[in-house]
Protein backbone atom coordinates (compact mmCIF):
# COMPACT_ATOMS: atom_id res chain seq x y z
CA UNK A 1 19.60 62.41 -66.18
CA UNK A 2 21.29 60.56 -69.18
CA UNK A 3 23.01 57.37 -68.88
CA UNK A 4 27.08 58.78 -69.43
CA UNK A 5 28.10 55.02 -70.07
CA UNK A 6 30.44 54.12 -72.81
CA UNK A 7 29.11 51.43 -75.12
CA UNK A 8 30.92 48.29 -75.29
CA UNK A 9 31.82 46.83 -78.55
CA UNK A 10 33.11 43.19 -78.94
CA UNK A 11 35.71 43.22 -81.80
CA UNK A 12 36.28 39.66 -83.29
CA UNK A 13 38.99 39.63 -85.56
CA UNK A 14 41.87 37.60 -85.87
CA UNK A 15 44.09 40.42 -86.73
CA UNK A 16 45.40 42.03 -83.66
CA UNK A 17 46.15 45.07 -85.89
CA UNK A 18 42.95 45.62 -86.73
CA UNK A 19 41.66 45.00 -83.21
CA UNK A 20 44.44 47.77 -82.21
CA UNK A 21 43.32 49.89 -85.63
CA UNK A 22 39.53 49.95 -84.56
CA UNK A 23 40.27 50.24 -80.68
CA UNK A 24 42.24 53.36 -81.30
CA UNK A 25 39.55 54.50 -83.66
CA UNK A 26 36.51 53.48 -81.55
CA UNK A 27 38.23 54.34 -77.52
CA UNK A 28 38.53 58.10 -79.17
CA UNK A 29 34.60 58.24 -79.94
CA UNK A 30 33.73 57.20 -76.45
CA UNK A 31 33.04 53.61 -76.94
CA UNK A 32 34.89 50.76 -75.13
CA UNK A 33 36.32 47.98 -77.01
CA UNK A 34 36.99 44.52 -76.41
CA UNK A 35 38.72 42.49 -78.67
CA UNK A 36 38.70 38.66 -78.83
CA UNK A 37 41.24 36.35 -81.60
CA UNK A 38 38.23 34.50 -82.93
CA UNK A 39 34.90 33.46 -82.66
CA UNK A 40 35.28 30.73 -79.71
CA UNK A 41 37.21 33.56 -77.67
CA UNK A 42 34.51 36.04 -78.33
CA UNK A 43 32.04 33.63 -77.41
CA UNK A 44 33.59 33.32 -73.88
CA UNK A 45 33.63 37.16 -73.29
CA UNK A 46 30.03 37.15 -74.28
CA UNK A 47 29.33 34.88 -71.65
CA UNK A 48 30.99 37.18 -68.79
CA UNK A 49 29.75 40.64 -70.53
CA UNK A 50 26.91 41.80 -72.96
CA UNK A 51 28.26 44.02 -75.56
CA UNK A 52 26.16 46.80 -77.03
CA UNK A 53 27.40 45.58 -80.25
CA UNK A 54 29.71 42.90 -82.17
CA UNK A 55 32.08 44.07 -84.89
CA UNK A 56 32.52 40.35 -86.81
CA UNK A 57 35.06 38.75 -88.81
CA UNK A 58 34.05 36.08 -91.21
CA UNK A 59 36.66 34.31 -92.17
CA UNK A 60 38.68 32.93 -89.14
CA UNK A 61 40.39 29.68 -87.80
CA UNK A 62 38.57 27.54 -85.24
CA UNK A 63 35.82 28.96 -85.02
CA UNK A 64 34.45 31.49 -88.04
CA UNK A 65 32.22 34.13 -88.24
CA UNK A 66 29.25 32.29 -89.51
CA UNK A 67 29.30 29.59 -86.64
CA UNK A 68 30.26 32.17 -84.39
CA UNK A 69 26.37 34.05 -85.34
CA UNK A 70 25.28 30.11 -85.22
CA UNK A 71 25.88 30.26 -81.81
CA UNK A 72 24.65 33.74 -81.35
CA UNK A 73 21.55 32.46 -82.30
CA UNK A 74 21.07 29.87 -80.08
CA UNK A 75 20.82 32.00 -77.08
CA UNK A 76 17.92 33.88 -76.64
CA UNK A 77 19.23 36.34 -74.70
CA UNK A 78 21.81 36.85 -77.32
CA UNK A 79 20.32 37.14 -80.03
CA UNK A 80 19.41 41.33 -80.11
CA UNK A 81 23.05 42.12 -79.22
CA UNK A 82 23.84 43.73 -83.00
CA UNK A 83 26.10 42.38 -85.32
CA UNK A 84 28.45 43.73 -88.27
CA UNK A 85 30.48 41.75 -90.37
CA UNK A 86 33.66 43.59 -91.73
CA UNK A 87 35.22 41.03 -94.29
CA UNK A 88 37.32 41.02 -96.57
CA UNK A 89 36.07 37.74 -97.94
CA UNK A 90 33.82 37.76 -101.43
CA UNK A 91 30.29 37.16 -100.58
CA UNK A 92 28.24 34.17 -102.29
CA UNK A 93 24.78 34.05 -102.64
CA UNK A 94 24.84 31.09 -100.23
CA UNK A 95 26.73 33.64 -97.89
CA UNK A 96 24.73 36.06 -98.25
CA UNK A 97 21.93 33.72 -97.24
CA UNK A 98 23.28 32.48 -94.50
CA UNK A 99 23.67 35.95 -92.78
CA UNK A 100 20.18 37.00 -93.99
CA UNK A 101 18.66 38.17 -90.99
CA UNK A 102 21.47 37.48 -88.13
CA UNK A 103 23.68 40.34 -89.03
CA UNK A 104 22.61 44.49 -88.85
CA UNK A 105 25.08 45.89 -91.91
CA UNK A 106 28.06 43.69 -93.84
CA UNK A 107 31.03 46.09 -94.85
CA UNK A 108 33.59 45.08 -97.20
CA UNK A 109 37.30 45.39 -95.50
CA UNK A 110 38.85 46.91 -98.79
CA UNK A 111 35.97 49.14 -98.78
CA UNK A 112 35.74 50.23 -95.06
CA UNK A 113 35.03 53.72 -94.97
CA UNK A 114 35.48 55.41 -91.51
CA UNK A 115 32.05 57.49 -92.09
CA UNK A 116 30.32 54.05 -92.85
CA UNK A 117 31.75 51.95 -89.93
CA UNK A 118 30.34 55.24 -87.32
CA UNK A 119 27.48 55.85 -88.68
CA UNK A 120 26.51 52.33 -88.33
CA UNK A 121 27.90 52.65 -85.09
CA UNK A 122 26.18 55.45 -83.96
CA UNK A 123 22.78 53.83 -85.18
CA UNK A 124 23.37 50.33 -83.19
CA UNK A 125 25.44 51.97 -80.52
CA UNK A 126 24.56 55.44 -79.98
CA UNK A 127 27.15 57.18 -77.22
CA UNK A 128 26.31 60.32 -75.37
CA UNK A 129 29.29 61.93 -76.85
CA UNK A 130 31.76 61.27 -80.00
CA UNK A 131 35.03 63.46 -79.92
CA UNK A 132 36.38 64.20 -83.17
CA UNK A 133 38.81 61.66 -84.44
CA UNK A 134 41.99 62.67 -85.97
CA UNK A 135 44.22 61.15 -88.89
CA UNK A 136 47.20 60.29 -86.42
CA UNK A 137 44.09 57.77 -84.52
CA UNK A 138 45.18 54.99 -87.16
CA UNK A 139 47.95 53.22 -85.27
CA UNK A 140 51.41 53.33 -87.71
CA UNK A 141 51.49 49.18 -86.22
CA UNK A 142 48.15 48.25 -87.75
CA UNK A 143 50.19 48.27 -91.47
CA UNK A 144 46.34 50.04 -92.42
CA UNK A 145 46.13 53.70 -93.18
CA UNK A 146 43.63 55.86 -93.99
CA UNK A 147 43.35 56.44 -97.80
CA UNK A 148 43.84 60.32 -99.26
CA UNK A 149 40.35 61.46 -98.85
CA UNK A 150 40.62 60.20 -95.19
CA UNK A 151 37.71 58.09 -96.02
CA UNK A 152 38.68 54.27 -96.60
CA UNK A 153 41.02 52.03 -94.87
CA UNK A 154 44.07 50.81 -97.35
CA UNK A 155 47.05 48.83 -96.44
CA UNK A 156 50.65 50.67 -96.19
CA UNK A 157 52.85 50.17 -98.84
CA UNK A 158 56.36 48.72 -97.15
């Protein structure tokens, strides 16, 4: 018999709407979502679960995404839980150095493509079942929308 558990993915953002955007996104393709406001908070969840995989802001107050893998790191039994960044920040060399090796697949916020974000997913997290996700998943509160196409995130125009 297969294992019918939903994957747990660990959301660290500190944008609740995005938290809400990739919940509602995510919760419909059988995965279960956490979200944590930073890297300390998503530290301490961590510490009480073991999510199947991390979904990683870099750019964050207290504690940011690259201290936040830091930490990762330090714990052995920590350290094969995958990680993605989604940023919207412009990687440096140095940057890009500094997650050489800690993180499993950097996507670009302005570029997030749906497509991209679950088939990277489905490679780190694989469920037994995805149902298919409709346009009215992206929350109307999460000020993010799904581009014509249906393939990138864009903010709303207000």
């Amino acid at each position: 018999m297969t294992d019918q558990k939903s994957k747990m993915i660990l959301c660290i953002e500190d944008e609740p709407e995005m938290i809400d955007l990739i919940r509602v996104i995510l919760t419909r393709r059988g995965f279960e979502i956490r979200g944590a406001n930073g890297g300390k908070e998503g530290i301490e969840i961590i510490r009480k679960e073991h999510p199947d995989l991390v979904l990683l802001d870099l750019m964050m107050p207290e504690m940011d995404g690259f201290e936040f893998l830091d930490e990762l790191r330090r714990r052995p039994e920590w350290r094969e839980i995958p990680v993605v960044v989604i940023t919207s920040k412009d990687l440096t060399e140095e940057d890009r150095r500094r997650l050489n090796g800690g993180v499993a697949r950097i996507i670009q916020k302005g570029t997030l493509s749906f497509d991209e974000l679950l088939a990277t997913i489905r490679v780190l997290a694989p469920a037994e079942t995805y149902p298919k996700m409709l346009s009215r998943d992206v929350s109307s509160r999460s000020g993010l929308r799904p581009d014509p196409q249906g393939q990138h995130l864009v903010r709303s125009e207000t």
